[in-house]
Protein backbone atom coordinates (compact mmCIF):
# COMPACT_ATOMS: atom_id res chain seq x y z
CA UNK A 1 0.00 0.00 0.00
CA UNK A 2 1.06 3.07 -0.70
CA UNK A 3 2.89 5.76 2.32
CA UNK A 4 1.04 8.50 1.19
CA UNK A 5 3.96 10.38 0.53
CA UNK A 6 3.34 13.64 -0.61
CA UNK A 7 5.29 15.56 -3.39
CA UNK A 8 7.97 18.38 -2.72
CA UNK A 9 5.91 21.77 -3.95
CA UNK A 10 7.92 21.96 -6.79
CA UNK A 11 6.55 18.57 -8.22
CA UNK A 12 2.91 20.15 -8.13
CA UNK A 13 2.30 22.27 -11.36
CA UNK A 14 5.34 20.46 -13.58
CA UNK A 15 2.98 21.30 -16.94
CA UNK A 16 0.57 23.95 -17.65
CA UNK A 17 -2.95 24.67 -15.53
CA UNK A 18 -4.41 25.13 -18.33
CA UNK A 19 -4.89 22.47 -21.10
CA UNK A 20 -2.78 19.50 -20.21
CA UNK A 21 -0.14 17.26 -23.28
CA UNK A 22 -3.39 15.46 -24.10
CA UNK A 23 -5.02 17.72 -27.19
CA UNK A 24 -8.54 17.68 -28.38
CA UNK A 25 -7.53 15.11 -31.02
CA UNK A 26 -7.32 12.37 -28.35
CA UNK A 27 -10.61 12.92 -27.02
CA UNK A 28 -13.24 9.89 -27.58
CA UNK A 29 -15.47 10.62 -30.67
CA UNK A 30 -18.57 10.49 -28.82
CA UNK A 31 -17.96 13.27 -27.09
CA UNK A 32 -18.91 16.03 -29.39
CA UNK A 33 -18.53 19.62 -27.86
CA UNK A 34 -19.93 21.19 -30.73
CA UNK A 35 -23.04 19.55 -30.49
CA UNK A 36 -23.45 20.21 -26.79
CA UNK A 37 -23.14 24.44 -27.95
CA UNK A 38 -25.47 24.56 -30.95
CA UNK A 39 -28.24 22.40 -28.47
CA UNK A 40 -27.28 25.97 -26.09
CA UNK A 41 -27.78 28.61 -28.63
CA UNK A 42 -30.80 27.57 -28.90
CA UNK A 43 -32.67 30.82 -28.12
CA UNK A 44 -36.76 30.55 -27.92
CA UNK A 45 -37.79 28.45 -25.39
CA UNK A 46 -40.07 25.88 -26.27
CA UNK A 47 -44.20 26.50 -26.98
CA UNK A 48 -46.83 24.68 -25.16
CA UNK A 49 -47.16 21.86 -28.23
CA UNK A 50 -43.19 20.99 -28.33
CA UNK A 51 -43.27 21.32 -24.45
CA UNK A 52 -45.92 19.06 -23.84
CA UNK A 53 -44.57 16.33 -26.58
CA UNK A 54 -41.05 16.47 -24.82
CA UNK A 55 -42.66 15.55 -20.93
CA UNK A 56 -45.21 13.15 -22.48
CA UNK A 57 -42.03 10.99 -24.33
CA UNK A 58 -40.16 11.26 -20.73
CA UNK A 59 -43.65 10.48 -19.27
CA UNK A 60 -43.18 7.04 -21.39
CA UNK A 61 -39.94 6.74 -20.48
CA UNK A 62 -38.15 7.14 -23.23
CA UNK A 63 -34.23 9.20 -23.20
CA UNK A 64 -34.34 12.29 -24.47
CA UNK A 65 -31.78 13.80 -26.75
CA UNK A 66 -29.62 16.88 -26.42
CA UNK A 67 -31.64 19.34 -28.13
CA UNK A 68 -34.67 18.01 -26.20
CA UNK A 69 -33.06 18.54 -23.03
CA UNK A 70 -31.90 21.71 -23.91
CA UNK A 71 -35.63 23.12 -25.08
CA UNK A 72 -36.39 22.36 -21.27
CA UNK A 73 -33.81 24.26 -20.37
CA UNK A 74 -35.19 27.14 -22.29
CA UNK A 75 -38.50 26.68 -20.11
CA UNK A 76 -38.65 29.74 -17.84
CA UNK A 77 -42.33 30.74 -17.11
CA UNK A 78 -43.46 29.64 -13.92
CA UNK A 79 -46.81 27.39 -15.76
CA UNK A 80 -43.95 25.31 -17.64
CA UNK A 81 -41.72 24.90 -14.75
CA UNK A 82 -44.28 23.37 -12.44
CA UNK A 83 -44.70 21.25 -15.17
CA UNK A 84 -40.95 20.07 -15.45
CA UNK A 85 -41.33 19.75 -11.69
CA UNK A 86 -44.27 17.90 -11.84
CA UNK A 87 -43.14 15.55 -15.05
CA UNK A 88 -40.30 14.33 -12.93
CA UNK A 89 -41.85 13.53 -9.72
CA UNK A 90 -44.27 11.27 -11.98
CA UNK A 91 -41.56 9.61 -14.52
CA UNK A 92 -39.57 8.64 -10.41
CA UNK A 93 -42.54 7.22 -9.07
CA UNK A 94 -43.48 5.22 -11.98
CA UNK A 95 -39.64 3.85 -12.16
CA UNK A 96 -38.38 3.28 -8.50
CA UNK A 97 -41.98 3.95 -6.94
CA UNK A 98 -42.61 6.37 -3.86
CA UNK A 99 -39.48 5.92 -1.53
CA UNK A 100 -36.34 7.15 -1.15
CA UNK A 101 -33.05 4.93 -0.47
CA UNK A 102 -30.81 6.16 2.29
CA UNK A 103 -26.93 5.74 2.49
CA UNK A 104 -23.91 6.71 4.35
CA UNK A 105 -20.94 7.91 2.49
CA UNK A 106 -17.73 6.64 4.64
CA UNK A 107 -14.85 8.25 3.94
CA UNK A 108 -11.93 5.70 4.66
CA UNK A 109 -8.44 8.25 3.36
CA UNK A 110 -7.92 11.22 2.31
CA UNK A 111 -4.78 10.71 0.68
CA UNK A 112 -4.60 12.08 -3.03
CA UNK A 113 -2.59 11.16 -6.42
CA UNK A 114 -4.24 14.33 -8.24
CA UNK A 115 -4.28 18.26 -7.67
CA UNK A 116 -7.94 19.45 -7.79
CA UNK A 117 -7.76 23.03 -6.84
CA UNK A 118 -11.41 22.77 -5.25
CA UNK A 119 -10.60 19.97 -2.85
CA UNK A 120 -9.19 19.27 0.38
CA UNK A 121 -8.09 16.15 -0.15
CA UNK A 122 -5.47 17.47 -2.80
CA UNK A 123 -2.27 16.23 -2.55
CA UNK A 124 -0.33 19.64 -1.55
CA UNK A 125 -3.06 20.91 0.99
CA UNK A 126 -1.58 21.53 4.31
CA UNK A 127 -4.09 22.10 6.13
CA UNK A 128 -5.33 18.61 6.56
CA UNK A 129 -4.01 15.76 8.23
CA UNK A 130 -3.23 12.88 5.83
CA UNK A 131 -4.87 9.09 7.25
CA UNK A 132 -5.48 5.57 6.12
CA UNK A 133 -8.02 4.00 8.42
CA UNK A 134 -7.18 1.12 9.57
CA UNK A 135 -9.18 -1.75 9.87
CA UNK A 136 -9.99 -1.84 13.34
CA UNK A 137 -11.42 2.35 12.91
CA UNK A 138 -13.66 0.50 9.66
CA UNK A 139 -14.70 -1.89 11.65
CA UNK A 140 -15.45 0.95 14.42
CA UNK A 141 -17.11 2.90 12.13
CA UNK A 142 -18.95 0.57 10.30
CA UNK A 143 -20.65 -0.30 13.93
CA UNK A 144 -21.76 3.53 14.18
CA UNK A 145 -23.56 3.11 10.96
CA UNK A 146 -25.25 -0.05 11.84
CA UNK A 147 -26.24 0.83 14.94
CA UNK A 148 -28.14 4.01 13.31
CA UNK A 149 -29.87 1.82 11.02
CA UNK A 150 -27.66 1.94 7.75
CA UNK A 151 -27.13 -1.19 5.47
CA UNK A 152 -26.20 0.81 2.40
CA UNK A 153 -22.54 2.54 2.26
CA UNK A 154 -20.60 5.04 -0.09
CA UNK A 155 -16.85 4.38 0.01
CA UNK A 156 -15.27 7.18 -0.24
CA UNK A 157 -11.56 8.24 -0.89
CA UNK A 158 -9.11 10.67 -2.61
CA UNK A 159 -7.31 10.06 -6.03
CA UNK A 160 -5.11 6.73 -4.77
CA UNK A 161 -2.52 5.12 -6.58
CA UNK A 162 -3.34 1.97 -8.70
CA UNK A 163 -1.95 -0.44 -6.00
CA UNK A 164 -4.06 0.95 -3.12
CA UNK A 165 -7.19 -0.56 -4.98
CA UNK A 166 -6.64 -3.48 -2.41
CA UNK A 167 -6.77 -0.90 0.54
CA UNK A 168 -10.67 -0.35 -1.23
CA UNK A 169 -11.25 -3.63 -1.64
CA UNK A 170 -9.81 -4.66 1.90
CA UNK A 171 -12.14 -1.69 3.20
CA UNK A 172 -15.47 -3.08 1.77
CA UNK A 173 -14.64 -6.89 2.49
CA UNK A 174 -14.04 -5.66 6.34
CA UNK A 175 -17.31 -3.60 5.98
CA UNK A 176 -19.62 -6.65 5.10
CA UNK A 177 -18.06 -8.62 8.11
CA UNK A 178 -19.07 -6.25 10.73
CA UNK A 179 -22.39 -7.57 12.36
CA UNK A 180 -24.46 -5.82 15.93
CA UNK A 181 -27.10 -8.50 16.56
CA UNK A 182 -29.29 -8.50 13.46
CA UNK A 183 -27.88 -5.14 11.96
CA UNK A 184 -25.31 -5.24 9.18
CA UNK A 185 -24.03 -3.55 5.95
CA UNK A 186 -26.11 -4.97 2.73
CA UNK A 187 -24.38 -2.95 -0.26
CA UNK A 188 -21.12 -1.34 -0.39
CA UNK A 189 -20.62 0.90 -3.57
CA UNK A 190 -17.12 2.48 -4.50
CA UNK A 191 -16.25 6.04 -5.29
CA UNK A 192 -12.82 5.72 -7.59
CA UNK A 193 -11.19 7.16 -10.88
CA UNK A 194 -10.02 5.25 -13.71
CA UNK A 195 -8.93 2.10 -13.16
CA UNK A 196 -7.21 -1.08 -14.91
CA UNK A 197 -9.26 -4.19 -15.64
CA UNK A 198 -7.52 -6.08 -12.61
CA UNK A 199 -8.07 -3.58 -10.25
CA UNK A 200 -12.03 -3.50 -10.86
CA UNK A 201 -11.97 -6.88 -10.96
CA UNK A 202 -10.30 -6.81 -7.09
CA UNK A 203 -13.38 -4.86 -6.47
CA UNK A 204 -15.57 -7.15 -7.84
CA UNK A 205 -14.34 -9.82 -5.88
CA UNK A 206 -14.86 -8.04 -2.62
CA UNK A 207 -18.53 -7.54 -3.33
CA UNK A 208 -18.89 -3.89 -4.53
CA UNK A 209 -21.83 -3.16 -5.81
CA UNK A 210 -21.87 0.52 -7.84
CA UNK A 211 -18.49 1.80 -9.04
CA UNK A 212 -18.90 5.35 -8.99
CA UNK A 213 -17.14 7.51 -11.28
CA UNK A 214 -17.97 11.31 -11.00
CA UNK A 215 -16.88 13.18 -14.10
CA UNK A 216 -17.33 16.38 -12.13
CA UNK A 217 -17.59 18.50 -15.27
CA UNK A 218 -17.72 18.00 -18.85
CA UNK A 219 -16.61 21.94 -19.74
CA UNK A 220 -13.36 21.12 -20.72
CA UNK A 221 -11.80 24.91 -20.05
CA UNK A 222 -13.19 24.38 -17.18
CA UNK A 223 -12.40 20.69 -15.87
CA UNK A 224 -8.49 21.51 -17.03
CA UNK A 225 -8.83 24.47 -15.17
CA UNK A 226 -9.43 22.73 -12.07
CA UNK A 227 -7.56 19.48 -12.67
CA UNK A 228 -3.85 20.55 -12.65
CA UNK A 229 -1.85 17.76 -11.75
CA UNK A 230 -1.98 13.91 -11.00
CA UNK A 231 -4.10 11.06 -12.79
CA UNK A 232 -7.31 13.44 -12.72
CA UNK A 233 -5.35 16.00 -14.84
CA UNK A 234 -6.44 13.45 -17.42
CA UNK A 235 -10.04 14.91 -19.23
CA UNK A 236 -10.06 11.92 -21.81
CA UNK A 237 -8.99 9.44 -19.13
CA UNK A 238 -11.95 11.09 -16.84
CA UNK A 239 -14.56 10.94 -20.36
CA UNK A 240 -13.29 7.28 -21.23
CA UNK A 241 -13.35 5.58 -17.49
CA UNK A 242 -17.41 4.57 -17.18
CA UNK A 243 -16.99 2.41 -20.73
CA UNK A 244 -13.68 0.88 -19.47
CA UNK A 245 -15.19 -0.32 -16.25
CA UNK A 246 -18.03 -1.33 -18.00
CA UNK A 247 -15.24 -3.24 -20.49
CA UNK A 248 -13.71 -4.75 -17.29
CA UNK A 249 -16.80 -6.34 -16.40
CA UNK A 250 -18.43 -4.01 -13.97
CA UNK A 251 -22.12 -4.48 -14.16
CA UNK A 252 -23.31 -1.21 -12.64
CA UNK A 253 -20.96 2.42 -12.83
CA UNK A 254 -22.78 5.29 -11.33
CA UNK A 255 -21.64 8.80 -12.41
CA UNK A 256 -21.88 12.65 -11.33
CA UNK A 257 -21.78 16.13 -11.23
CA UNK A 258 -20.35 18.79 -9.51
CA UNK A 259 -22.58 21.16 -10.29
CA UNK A 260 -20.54 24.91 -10.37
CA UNK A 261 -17.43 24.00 -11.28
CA UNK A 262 -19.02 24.19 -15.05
CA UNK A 263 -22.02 25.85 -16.62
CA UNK A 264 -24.78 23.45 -15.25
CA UNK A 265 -26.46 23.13 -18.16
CA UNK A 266 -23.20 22.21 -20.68
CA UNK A 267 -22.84 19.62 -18.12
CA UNK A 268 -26.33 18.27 -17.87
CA UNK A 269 -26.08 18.04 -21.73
CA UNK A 270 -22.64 16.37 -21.59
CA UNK A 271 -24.30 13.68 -19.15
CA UNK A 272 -26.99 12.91 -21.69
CA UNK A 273 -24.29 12.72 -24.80
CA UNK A 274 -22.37 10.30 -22.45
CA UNK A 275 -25.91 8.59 -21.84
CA UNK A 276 -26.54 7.87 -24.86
CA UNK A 277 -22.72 6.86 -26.04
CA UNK A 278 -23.12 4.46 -23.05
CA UNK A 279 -26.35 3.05 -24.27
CA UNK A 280 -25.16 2.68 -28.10
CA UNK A 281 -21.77 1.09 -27.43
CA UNK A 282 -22.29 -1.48 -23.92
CA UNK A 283 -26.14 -1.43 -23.76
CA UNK A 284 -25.83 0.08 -20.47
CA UNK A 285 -26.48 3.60 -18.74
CA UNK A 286 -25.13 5.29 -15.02
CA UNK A 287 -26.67 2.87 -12.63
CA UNK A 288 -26.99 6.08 -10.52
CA UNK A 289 -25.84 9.83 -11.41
CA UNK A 290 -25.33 12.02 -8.04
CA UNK A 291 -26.12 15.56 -8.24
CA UNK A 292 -23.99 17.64 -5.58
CA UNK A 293 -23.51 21.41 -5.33
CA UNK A 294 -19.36 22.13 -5.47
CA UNK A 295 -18.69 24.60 -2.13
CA UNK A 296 -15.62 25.69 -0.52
CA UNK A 297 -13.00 23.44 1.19
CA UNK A 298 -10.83 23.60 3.69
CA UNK A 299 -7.60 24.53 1.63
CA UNK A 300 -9.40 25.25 -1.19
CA UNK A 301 -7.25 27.16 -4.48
CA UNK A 302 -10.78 28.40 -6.16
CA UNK A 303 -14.01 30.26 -5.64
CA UNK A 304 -17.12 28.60 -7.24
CA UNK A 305 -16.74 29.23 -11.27
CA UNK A 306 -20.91 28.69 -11.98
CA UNK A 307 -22.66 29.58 -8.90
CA UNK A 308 -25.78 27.06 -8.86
CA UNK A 309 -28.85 28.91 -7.04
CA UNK A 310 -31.39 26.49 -5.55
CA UNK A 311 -34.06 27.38 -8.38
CA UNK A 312 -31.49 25.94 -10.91
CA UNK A 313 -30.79 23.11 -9.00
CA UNK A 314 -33.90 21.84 -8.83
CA UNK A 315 -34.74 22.38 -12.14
CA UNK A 316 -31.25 20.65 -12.63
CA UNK A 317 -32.67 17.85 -10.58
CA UNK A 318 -35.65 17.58 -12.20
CA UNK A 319 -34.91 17.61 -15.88
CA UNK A 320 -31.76 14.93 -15.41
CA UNK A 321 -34.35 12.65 -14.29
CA UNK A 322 -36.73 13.54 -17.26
CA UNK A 323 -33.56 13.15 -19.69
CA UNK A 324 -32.43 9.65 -18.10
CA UNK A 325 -35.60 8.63 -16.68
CA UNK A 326 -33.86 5.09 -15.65
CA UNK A 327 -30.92 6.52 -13.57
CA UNK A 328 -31.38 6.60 -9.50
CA UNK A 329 -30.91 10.64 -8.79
CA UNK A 330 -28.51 10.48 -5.35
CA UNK A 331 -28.47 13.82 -3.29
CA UNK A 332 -26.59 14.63 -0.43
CA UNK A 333 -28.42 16.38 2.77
CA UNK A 334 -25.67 18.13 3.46
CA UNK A 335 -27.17 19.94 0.51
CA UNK A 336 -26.78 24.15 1.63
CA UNK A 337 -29.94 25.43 2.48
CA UNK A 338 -31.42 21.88 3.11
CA UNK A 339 -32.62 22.00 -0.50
CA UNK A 340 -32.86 18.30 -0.91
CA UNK A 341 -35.68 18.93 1.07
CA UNK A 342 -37.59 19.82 -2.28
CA UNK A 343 -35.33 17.51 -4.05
CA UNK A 344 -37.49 14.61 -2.90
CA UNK A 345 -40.17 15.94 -5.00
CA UNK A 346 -38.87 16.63 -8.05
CA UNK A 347 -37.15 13.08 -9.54
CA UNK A 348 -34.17 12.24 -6.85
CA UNK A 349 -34.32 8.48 -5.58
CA UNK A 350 -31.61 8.37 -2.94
CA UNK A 351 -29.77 10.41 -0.51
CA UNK A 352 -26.54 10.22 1.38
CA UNK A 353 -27.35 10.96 4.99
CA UNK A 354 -24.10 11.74 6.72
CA UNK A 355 -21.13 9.96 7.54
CA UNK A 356 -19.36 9.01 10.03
CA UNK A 357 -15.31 10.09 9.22
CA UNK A 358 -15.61 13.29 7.06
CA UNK A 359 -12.51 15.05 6.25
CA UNK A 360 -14.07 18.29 5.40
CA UNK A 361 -16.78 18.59 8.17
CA UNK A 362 -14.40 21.20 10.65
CA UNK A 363 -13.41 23.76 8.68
CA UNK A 364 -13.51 26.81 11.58
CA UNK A 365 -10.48 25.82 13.04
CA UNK A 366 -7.60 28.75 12.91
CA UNK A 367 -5.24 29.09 10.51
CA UNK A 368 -2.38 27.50 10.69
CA UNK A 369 -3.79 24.73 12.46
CA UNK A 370 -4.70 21.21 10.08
CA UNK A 371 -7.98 19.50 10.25
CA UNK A 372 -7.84 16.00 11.88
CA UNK A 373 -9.86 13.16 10.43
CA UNK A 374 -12.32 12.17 12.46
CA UNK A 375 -13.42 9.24 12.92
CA UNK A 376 -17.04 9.77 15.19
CA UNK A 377 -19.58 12.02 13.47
CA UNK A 378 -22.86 11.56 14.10
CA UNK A 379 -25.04 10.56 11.05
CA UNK A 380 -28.22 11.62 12.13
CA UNK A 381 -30.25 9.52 9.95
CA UNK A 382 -33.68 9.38 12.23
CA UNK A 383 -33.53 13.04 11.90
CA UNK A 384 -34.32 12.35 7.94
CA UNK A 385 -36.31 9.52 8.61
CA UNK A 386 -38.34 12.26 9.97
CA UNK A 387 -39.12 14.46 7.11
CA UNK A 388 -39.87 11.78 4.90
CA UNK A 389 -42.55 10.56 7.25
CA UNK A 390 -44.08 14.04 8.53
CA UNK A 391 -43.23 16.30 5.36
CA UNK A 392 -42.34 14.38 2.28
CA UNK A 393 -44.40 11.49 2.72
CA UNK A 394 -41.87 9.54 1.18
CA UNK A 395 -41.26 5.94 2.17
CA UNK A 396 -38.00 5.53 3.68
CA UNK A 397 -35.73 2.59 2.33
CA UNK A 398 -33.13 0.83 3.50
CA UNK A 399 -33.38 -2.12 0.88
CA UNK A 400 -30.02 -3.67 -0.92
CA UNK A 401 -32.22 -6.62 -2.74
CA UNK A 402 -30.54 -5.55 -6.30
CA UNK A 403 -27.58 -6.37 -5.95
CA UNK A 404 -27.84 -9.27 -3.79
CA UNK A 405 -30.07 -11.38 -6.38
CA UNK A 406 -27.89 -10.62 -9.13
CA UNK A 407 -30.41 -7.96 -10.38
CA UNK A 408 -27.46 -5.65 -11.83
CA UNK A 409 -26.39 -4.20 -15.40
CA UNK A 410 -28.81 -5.20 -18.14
CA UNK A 411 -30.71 -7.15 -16.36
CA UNK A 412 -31.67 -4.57 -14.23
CA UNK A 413 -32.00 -2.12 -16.47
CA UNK A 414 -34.13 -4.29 -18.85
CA UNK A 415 -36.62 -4.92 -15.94
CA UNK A 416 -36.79 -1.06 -14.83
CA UNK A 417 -37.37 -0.35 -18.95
CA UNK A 418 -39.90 -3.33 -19.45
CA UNK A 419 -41.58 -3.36 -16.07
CA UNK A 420 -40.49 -0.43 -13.77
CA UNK A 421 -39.02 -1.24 -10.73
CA UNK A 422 -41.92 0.06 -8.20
CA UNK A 423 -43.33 -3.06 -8.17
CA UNK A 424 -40.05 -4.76 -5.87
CA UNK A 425 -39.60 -1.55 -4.66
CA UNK A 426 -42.38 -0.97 -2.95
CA UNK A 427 -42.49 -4.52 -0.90
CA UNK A 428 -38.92 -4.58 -0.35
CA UNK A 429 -38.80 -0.99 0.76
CA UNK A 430 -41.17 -1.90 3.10
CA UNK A 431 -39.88 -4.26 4.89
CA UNK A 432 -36.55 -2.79 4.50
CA UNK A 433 -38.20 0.18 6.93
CA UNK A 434 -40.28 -1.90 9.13
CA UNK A 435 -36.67 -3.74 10.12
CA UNK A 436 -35.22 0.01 11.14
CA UNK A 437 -38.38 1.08 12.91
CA UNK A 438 -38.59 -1.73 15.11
CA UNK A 439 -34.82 -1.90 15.59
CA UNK A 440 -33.64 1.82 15.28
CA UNK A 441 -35.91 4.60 14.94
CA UNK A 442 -36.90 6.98 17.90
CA UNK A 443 -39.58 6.44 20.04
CA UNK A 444 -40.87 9.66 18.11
CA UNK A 445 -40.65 7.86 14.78
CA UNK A 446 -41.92 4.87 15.49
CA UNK A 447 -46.03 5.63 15.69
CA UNK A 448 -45.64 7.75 12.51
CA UNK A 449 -43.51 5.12 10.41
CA UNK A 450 -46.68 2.44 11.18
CA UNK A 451 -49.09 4.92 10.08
CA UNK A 452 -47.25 5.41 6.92
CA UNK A 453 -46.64 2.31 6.13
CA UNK A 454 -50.31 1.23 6.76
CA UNK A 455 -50.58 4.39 3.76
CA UNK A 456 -48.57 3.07 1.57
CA UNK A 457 -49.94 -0.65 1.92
CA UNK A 458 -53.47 1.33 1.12
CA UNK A 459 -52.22 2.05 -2.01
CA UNK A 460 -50.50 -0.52 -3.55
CA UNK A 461 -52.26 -2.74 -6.27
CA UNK A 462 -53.36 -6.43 -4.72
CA UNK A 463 -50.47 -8.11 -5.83
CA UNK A 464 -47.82 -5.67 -4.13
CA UNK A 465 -49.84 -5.48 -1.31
CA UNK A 466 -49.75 -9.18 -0.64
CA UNK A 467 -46.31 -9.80 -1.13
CA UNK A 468 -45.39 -6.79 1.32
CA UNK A 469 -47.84 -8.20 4.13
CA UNK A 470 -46.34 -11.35 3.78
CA UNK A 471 -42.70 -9.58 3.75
CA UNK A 472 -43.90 -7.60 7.16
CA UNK A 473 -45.36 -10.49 9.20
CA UNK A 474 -42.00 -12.29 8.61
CA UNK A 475 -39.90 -9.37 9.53
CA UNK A 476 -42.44 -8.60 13.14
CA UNK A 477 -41.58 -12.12 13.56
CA UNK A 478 -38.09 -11.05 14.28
CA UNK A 479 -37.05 -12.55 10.72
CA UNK A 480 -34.39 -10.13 9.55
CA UNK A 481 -32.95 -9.45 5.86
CA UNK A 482 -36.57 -10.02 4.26
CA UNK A 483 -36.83 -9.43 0.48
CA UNK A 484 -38.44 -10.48 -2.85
């Protein structure tokens, strides 16, 4: 594994911080800038007819292209945006049903190959202290998230080197070992970069479910910008790494934005180009795509290039999951402004809840003073449990029955196309919360969970509802792990 040695300072910025040795030439074909700017000059926002025709083919499910995307864009009267808002509440429900799955990102290093001038885990930042956790602090930590009522967890790390891909794999094999009576972790998904067919395969063999690859930005002035040094310097690299993994034999690769760091809309557009490359070359899409505001850092070298005001975001929200209907949407609640709030409502599926090491969660301490990594944060995950149940109305989910069954790739995406998920969802789901209320929610919680669940049982069709009765007298029977 590697020291986490850091470079002298004059190793940082050996090339240029702008455009990096590799020229537009070597960029993949698919990716077609041009494209992406004539679908933005587009200047008349769409009438009521064209408008109506573009929800009603996401309303079916169906992809849209660029230049639909980009009329919905154009969309700015307040009639038409309630209706984008609308749309995409509709098109989630009738894919992943009414429920939202919860995670916990764990963040197990913050060692970094790469030098992203936005982030604190870049390799020259002094101002936090460097760690590896070791396995008894996963083990530790994993036991805070069970105990809170997680079974679903983010790994997350900086840029490593190639041969710390076992330190990943390592984490998420310790991860699944870690039991407290009944509670356990279900799903681990991976946050890396690029990686070699080997070293996904390494993954693969320690059970991860998602790889996740954010792309962060597909303005290229503005990703090289950013990306000065280290493997992330590397924009074709960054472009090319979901088809490689999905070459390597990865079943499911999630993907992202860092919405500010380019125009949001150039990069929504560049996530439906690379949609659609993914869907005409492997037969695959993102598995998920995560939608996260970029904000400052402890040690941070930049101010926010594209400010993202919470209007934008939602509508950014809401017309990614009318563009890629089949995608899960993840937020973050540590969302400024507790926007993911309204989130819920407009097309996200997931959220990450908290965590509990999080490199960047101090950042008031004095200058000249580094920012440990902790290792004992709270999650606070009945505190969410809470708005879904009093405010969103929102079934809260705790389910990892995908993956487990071997429901991943295309054959999960060819049952969420043919059938919609909503149907598994909503049983699984179910019992996936009945487990956590009877095990972990507050006394508080516990009253109002039952009466939503009785809801929801209301108002599923016959066949659902039997198969989540039968799911909830097993799991009241103190069977645990229940799922269809």
């Amino acid at each position: 594994m590697n020291n986490g040695r850091l470079p002298a300072p004059g190793d940082l910025f050996s090339g240029s911080t702008g455009r990096s040795a590799v020229s537009a030439e070597s960029l993949p074909r698919w990716f077609d800038a041009r494209r992406i700017e004539n679908a933005l000059n587009r200047e008349k926002a769409p009438d009521r007819a064209e408008r109506c025709d573009i929800l009603n083919k996401s309303l079916a499910l169906e992809p849209l292209t660029i230049e639909e995307t980009a009329a919905l864009m154009r969309v700015e009267d307040e009639a038409g945006i309630t209706a984008i808002l609308t749309s995409a509440d509709v098109v989630k429900q009738r894919v992943y049903g009414d429920r939202i799955v919860l995670s916990a990102p764990l963040h197990v290093t913050n060692h970094c190959e790469s030098e992203c001038l936005y982030c604190a885990n870049r390799r020259s930042n002094g101002r936090v202290e460097r760690k590896y956790m070791t396995p008894p602090e996963m083990r530790e930590a994993a036991l805070k998230l069970i105990r809170q009522g997680h079974k679903r967890v983010f790994l997350v790390s900086g840029q490593l080197p190639g041969d710390d891909v076992d330190y990943l794999a390592e984490a998420a094999a310790i991860l699944y070992t870690v039991h407290d009576g009944g509670g356990e972790i279900r799903c681990v998904n991976v946050s890396a970069g690029p990686l070699e067919a080997p070293q996904y395969a390494a993954l693969l063999d320690a059970f991860v479910g998602t790889m996740l690859i954010y792309q962060d930005t597909y303005h290229e002035p503005d990703y090289r910008a950013a990306h000065v040094a280290g493997p992330k310097r590397d924009f074709s690299a960054r472009l090319n790494a979901p088809g490689a993994a999905f070459m390597a034999g990865a079943p499911d690769v999630g993907g992202g934005l860092m919405l500010g760091l380019g125009p949001w809309r150039y990069d929504l557009l560049g996530l439906v180009q690379h949609e659609t490359h993914l869907a005409g070359e492997y037969g695959m899409n993102f598995r998920t795509v995560s939608l996260h505001r970029m904000r400052p850092a402890p040690g941070s070298l930049m101010e926010v290039p594209h400010p993202v005001n919470d209007a934008d975001y939602l509508r950014c929200i809401a017309i990614t999951r009318l563009a890629v209907p089949h995608a899960g949407i993840v937020l973050t609640t540590r969302e400024p402004s507790g926007i993911w709030r309204r989130g819920c409502g407009v097309g996200a599926s997931q959220l990450l809840t908290g965590s509990v090491a999080n490199p960047y969660d101090d950042w008031t301490r004095a200058t000249g003073s580094k920012i440990p990594f902790p290792l004992g944060e709270d999650c606070r995950v009945d505190e969410v449990v809470s708005f879904l149940l009093e405010e969103a109305r929102h079934l809260p989910s705790f389910c990892a029955a995908c993956p487990r069954l071997g429901r991943r790739g295309a054959d999960f995406l060819s049952l969420v196309r043919e059938y919609g998920i909503g149907n598994l969802c909503g049983p699984n789901s179910a019992a996936s919360f009945l487990e956590f209320l009877l095990r972990y929610a507050t006394p508080r919680n516990r009253p109002l969970g039952e009466s939503l669940l009785a809801e929801k049982l209301d108002n599923m069709s016959d066949h659902e509802r039997g198969a989540a009765e039968r799911l909830l007298a097993k799991v009241r029977s103190n069977c645990l792990d229940e799922f269809i």
